[in-house]
C-alpha atoms as a PDB file:
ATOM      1  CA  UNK A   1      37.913 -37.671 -36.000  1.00  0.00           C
ATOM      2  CA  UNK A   2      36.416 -41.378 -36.798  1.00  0.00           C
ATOM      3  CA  UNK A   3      39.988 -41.574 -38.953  1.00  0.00           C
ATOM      4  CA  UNK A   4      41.744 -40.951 -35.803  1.00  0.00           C
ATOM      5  CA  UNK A   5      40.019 -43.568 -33.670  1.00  0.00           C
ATOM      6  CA  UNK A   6      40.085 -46.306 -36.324  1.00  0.00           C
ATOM      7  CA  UNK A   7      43.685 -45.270 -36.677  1.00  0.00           C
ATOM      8  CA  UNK A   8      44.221 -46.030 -32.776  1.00  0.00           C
ATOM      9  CA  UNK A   9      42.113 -49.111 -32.117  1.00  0.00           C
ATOM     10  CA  UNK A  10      43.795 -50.538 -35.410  1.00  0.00           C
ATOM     11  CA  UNK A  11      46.747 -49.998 -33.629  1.00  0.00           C
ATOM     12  CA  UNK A  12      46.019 -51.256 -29.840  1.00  0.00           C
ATOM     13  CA  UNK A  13      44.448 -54.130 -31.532  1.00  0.00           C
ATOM     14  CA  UNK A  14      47.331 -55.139 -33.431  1.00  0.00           C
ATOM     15  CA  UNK A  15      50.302 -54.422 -30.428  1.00  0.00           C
ATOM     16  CA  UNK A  16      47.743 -56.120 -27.776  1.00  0.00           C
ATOM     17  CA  UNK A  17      47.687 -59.325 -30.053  1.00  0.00           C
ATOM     18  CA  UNK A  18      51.021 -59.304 -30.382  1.00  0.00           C
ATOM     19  CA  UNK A  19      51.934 -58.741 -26.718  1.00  0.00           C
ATOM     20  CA  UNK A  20      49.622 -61.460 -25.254  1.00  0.00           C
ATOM     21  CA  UNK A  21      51.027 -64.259 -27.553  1.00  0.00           C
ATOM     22  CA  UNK A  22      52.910 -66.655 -25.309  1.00  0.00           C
ATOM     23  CA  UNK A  23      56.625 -65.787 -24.936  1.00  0.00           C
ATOM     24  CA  UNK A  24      59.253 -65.976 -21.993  1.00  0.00           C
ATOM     25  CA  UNK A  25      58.574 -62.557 -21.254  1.00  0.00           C
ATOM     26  CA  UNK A  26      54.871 -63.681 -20.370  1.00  0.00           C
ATOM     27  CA  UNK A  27      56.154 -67.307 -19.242  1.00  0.00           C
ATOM     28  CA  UNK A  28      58.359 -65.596 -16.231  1.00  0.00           C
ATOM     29  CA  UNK A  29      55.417 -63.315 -15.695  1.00  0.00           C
ATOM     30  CA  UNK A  30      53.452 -66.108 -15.225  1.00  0.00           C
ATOM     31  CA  UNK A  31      55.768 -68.087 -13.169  1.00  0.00           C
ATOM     32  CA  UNK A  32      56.329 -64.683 -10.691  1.00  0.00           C
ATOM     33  CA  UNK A  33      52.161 -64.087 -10.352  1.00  0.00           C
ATOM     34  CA  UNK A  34      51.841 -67.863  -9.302  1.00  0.00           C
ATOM     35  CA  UNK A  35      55.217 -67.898  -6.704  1.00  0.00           C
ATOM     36  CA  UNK A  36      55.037 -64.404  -5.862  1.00  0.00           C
ATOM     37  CA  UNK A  37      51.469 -63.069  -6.074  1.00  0.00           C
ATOM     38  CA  UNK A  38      50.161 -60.489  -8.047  1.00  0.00           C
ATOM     39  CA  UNK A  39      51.197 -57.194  -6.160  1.00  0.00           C
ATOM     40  CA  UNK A  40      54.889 -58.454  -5.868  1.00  0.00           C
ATOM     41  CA  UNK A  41      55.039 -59.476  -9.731  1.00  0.00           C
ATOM     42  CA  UNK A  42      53.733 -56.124 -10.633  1.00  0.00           C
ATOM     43  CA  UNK A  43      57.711 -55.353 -10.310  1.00  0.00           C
ATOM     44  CA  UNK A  44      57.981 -58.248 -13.339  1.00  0.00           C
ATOM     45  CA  UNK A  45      56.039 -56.460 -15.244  1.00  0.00           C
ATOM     46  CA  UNK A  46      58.010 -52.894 -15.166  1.00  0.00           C
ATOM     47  CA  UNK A  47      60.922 -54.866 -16.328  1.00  0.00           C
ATOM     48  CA  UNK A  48      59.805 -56.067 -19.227  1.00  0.00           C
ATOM     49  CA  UNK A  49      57.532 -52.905 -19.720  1.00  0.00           C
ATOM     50  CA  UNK A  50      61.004 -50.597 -19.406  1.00  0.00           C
ATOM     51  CA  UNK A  51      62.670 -52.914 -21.735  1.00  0.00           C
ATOM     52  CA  UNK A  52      59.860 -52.966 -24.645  1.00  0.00           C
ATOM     53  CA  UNK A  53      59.482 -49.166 -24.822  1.00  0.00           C
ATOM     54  CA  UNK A  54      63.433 -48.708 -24.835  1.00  0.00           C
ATOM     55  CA  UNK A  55      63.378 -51.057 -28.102  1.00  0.00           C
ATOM     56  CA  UNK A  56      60.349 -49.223 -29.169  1.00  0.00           C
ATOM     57  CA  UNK A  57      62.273 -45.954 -28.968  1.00  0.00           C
ATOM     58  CA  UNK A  58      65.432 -47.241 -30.627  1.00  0.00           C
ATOM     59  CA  UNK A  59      62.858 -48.586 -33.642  1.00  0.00           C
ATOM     60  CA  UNK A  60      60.595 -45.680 -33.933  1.00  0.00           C
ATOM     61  CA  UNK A  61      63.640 -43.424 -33.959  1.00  0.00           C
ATOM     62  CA  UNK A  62      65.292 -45.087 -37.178  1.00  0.00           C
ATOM     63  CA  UNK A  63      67.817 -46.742 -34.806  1.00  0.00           C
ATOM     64  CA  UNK A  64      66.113 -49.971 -35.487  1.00  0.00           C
ATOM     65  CA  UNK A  65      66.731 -50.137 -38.879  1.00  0.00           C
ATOM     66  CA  UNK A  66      70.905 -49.803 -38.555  1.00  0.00           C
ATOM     67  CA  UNK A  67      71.151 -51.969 -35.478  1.00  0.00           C
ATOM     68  CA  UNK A  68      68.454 -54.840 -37.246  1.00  0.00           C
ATOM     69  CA  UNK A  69      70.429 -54.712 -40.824  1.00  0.00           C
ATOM     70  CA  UNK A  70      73.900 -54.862 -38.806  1.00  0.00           C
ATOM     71  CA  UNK A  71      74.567 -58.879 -38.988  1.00  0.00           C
ATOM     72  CA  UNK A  72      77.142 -58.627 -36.275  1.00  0.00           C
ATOM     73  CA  UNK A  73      75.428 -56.481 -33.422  1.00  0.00           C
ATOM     74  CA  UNK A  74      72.008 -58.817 -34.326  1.00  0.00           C
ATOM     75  CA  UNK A  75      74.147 -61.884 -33.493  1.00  0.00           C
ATOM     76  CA  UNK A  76      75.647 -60.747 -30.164  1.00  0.00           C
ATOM     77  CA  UNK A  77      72.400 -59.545 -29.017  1.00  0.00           C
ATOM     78  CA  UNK A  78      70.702 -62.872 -29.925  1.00  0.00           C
ATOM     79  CA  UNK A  79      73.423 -65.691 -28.476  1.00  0.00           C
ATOM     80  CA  UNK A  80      73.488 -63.341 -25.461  1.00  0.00           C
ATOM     81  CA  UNK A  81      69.665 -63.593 -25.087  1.00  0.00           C
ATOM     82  CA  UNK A  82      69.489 -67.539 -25.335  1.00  0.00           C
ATOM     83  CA  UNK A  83      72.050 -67.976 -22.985  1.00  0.00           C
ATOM     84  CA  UNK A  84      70.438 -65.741 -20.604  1.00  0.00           C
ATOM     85  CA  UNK A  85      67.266 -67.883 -21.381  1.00  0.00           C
ATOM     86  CA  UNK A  86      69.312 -71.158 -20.531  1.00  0.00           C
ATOM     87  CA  UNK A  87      70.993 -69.498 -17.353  1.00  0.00           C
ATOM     88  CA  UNK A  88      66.817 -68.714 -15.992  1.00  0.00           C
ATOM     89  CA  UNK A  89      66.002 -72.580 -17.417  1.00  0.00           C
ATOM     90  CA  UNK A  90      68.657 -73.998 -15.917  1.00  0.00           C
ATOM     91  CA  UNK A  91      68.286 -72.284 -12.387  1.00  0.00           C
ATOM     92  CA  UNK A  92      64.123 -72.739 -11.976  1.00  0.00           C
ATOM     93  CA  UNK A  93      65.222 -76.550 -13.091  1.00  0.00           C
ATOM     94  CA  UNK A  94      66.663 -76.586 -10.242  1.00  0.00           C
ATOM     95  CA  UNK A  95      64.903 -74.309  -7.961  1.00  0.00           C
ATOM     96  CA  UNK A  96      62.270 -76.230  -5.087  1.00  0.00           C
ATOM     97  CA  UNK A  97      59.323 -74.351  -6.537  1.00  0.00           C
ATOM     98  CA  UNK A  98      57.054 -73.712  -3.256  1.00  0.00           C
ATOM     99  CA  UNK A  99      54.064 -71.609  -3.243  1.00  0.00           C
ATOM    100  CA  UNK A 100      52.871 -69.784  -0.036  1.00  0.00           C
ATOM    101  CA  UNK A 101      49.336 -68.840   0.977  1.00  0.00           C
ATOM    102  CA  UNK A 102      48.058 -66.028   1.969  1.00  0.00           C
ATOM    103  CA  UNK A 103      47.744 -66.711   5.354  1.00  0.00           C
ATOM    104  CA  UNK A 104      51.617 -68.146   5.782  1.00  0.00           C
ATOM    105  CA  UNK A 105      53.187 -66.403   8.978  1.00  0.00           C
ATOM    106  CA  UNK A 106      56.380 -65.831   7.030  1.00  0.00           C
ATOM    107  CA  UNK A 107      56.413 -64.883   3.356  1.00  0.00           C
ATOM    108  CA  UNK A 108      59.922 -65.416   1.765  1.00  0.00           C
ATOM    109  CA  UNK A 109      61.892 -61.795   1.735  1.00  0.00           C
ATOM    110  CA  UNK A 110      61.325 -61.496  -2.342  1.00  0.00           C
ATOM    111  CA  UNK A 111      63.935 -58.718  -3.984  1.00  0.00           C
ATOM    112  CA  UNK A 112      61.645 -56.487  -6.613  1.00  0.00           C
ATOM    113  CA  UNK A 113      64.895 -55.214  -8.019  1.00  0.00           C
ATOM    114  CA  UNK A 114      65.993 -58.565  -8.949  1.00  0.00           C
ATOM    115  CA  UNK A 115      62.297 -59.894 -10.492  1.00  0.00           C
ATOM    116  CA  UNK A 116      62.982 -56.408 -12.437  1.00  0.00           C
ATOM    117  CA  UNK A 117      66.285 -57.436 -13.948  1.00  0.00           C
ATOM    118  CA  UNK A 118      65.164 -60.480 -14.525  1.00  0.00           C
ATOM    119  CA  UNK A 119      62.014 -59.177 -16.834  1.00  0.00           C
ATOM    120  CA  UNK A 120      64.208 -56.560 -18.212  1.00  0.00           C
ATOM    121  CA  UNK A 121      67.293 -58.856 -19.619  1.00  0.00           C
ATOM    122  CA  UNK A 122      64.518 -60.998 -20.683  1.00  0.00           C
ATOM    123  CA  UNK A 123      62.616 -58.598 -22.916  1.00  0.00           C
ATOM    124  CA  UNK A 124      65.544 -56.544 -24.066  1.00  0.00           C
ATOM    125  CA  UNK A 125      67.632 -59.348 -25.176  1.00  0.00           C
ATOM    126  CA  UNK A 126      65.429 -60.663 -27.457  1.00  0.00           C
ATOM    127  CA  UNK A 127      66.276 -58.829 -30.842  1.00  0.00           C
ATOM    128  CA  UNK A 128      63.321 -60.008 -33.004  1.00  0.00           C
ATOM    129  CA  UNK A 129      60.971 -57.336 -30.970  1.00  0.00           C
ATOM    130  CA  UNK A 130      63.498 -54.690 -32.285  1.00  0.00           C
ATOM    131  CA  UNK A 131      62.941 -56.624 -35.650  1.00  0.00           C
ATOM    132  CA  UNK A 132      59.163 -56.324 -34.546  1.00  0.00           C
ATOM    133  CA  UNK A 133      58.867 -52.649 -34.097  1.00  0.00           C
ATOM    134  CA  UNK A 134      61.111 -51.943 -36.673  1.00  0.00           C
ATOM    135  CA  UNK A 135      58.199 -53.078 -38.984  1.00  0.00           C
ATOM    136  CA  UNK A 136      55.577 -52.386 -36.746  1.00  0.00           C
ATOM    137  CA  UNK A 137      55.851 -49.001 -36.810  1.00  0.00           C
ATOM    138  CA  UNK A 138      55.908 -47.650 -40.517  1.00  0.00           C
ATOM    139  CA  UNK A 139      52.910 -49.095 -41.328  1.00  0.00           C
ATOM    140  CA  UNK A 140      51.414 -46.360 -38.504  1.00  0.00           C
ATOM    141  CA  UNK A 141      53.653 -43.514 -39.696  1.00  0.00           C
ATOM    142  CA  UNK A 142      52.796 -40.924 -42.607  1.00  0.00           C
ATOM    143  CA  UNK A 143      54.271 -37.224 -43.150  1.00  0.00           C
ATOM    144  CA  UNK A 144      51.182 -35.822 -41.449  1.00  0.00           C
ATOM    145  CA  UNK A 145      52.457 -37.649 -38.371  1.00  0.00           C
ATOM    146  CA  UNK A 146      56.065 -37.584 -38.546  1.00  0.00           C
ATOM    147  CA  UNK A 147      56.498 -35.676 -35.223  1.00  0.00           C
ATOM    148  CA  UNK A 148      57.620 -36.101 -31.553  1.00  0.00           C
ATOM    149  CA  UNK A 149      54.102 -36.339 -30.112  1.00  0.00           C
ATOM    150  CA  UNK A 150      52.731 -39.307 -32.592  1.00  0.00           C
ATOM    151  CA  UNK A 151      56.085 -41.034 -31.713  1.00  0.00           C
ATOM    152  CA  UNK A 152      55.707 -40.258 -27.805  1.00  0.00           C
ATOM    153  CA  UNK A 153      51.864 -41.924 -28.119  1.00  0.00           C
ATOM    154  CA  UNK A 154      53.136 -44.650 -30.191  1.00  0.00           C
ATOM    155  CA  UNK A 155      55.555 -45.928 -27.654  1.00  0.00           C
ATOM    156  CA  UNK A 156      53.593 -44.833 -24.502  1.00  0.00           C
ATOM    157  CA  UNK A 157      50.477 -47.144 -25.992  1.00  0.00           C
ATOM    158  CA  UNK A 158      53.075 -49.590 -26.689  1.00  0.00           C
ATOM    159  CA  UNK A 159      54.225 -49.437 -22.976  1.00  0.00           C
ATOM    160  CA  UNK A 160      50.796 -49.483 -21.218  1.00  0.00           C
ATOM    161  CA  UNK A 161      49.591 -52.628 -23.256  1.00  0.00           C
ATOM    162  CA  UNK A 162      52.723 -54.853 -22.813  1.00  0.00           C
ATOM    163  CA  UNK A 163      52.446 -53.681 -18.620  1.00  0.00           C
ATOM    164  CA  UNK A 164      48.689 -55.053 -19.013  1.00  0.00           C
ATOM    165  CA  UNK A 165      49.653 -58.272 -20.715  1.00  0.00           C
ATOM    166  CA  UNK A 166      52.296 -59.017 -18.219  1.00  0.00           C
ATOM    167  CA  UNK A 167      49.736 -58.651 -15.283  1.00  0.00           C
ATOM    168  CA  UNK A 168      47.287 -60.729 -17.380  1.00  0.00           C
ATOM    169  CA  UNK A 169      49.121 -63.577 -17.099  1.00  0.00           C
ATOM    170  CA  UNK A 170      50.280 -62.567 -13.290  1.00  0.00           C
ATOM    171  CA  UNK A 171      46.471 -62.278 -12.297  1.00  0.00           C
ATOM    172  CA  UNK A 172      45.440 -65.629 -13.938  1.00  0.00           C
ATOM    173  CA  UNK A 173      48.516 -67.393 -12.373  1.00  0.00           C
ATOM    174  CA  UNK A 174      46.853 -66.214  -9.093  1.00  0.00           C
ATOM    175  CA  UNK A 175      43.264 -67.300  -9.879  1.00  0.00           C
ATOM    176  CA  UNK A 176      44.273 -70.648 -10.522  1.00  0.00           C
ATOM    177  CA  UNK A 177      46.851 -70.665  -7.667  1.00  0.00           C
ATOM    178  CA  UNK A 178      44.291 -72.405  -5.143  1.00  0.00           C
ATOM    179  CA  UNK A 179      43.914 -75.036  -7.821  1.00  0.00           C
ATOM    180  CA  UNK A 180      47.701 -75.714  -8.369  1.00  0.00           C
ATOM    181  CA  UNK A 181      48.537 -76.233  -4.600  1.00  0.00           C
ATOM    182  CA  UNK A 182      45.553 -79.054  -4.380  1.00  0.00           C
ATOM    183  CA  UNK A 183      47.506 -80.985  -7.126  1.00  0.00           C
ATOM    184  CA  UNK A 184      50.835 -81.923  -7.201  1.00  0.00           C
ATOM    185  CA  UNK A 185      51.932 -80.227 -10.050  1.00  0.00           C
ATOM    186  CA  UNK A 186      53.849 -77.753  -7.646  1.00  0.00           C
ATOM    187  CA  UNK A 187      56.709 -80.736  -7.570  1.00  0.00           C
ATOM    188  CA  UNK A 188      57.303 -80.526 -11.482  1.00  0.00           C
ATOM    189  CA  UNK A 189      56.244 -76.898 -12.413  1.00  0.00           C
ATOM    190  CA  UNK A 190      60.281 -75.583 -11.998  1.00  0.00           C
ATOM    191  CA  UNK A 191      61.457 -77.974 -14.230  1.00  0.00           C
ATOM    192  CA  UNK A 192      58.401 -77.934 -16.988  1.00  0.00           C
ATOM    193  CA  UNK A 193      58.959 -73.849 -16.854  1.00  0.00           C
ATOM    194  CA  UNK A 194      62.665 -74.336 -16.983  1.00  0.00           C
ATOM    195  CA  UNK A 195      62.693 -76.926 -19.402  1.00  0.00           C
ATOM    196  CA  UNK A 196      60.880 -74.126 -21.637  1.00  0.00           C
ATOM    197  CA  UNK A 197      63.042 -71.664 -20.808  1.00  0.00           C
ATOM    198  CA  UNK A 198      66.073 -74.076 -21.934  1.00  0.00           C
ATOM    199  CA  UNK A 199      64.451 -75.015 -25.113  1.00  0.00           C
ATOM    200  CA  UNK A 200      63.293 -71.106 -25.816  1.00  0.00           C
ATOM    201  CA  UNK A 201      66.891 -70.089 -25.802  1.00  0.00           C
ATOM    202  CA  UNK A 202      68.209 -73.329 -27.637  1.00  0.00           C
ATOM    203  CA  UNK A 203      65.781 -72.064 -30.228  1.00  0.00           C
ATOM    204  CA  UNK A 204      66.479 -68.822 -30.644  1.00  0.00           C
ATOM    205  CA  UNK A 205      70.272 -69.653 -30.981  1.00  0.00           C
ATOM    206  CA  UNK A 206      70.109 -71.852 -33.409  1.00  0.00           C
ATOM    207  CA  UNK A 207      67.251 -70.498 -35.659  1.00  0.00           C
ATOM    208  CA  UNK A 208      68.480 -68.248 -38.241  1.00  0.00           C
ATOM    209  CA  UNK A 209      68.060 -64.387 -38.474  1.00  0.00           C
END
C-alpha cells in the first residue's frame, strides 16, 4: 500500500511540475482570468484540459510513439501550431485590451465556445506534449499495470492537474486584477501577451524536432 501512494504522489508531483511551467497554454489562461474573470475562463481551461488528455490517450495507447517517430505528421502538426500561435499574437496585438469591474452595468457578451477552441487548438497543436507523454508515461508503466484501469487513472490524473493549473493562473490573474487597472499597464498588456505569443510560435517553427 505505501508502494502505491509513493507510486502516485511521484507521479502528481512530476505532471503538476510540468503543467504549471509557463507555456501559451497557461499564458492565454492567464490573459482570459484577467479580461474575463475567473468563472468565465473556467471554459479556457476545459479546452486545454480536453486537448491534454486526448494527447495523453493517443501516448499512453502506443499511438504516440508512431505519430512522434513519423517526421512528416510531426512537422505538419508543429508549423500548424506556430502559426496558430502567430494568428492569437497577432490578433491580441491588436486587440484594445479593456478590463471590466465587477460592478460594470454591461459586461461584454463573451462566447465560452470560442475561449474553448481557442485553449483547445492551443494545447493540441503543440506536438512536444505528445513527445512529453510519450516519455512520460513508461517510466509509470510495468506488466503488473499494463491494463485499462492504470491507463484510465493515468490520464484522468493527468486531466484534473492540467484543469487546476489552468485555473491557477486564471485565479491569480484575478487577484492581481485590482492592481493592474490602477496602473497603466492595461494600454500595453495586448501587445506584451501578443508579442509572446508571436515569438512562442516563431520559436517553435524554427527550432528543430
Amino acid at each position: 500500500m505505501e508502494n502505491v501512494l509513493e507510486f502516485w504522489v511521484l507521479y502528481i508531483i512530476t505532471v503538476f511540475v510540468a503543467s504549471i511551467i509557463p507555456g501559451p497554454s497557461m499564458l492565454l489562461a492567464l490573459t482570459h482570468g484577467l479580461k474575463y474573470g475567473t468563472k468565465i475562463s473556467i471554459a479556457t481551461a476545459l479546452g486545454n484540459t480536453t486537448a491534454s488528455m486526448i494527447q495523453a490517450t493517443i501516448a499512453v495507447t502506443g499511438l504516440g510513439i508512431v505519430l512522434t517517430t513519423s517526421t512528416t505528421l510531426f512537422m505538419i502538426i508543429k508549423y500548424a501550431g506556430a502559426l496558430y500561435l502567430i494568428y492569437l499574437g497577432i490578433k491580441l496585438f491588436k486587440t484594445p485590451f479593456h478590463i471590466e469591474s465587477q460592478n460594470s452595468p454591461k459586461k461584454e457578451d463573451v462566447k465560452l465556445k470560442k475561449l474553448f477552441t481557442e485553449a483547445f487548438i492551443v494545447a493540441a497543436s503543440n506536438p512536444k506534449a505528445l513527445v512529453f507523454f510519450t516519455a512520460l508515461f513508461p517510466q509509470f508503466i510495468n506488466e503488473g499495470q499494463n491494463n485499462l484501469l492504470h491507463y484510465s487513472l493515468l490520464v484522468l490524473i493527468l486531466g484534473i492537474i492540467a484543469f487546476i493549473c489552468m485555473m491557477i493562473y486564471s485565479v491569480s490573474a484575478y487577484f492581481i486584477k485590482d492592481a493592474f487597472n490602477k496602473t497603466s499597464l492595461s494600454k500595453y498588456f495586448g501587445k506584451v501577451i501578443g508579442s509572446l505569443f508571436i515569438s512562442l510560435g516563431a520559436g517553435l517553427a524554427l527550432v528543430r524536432k
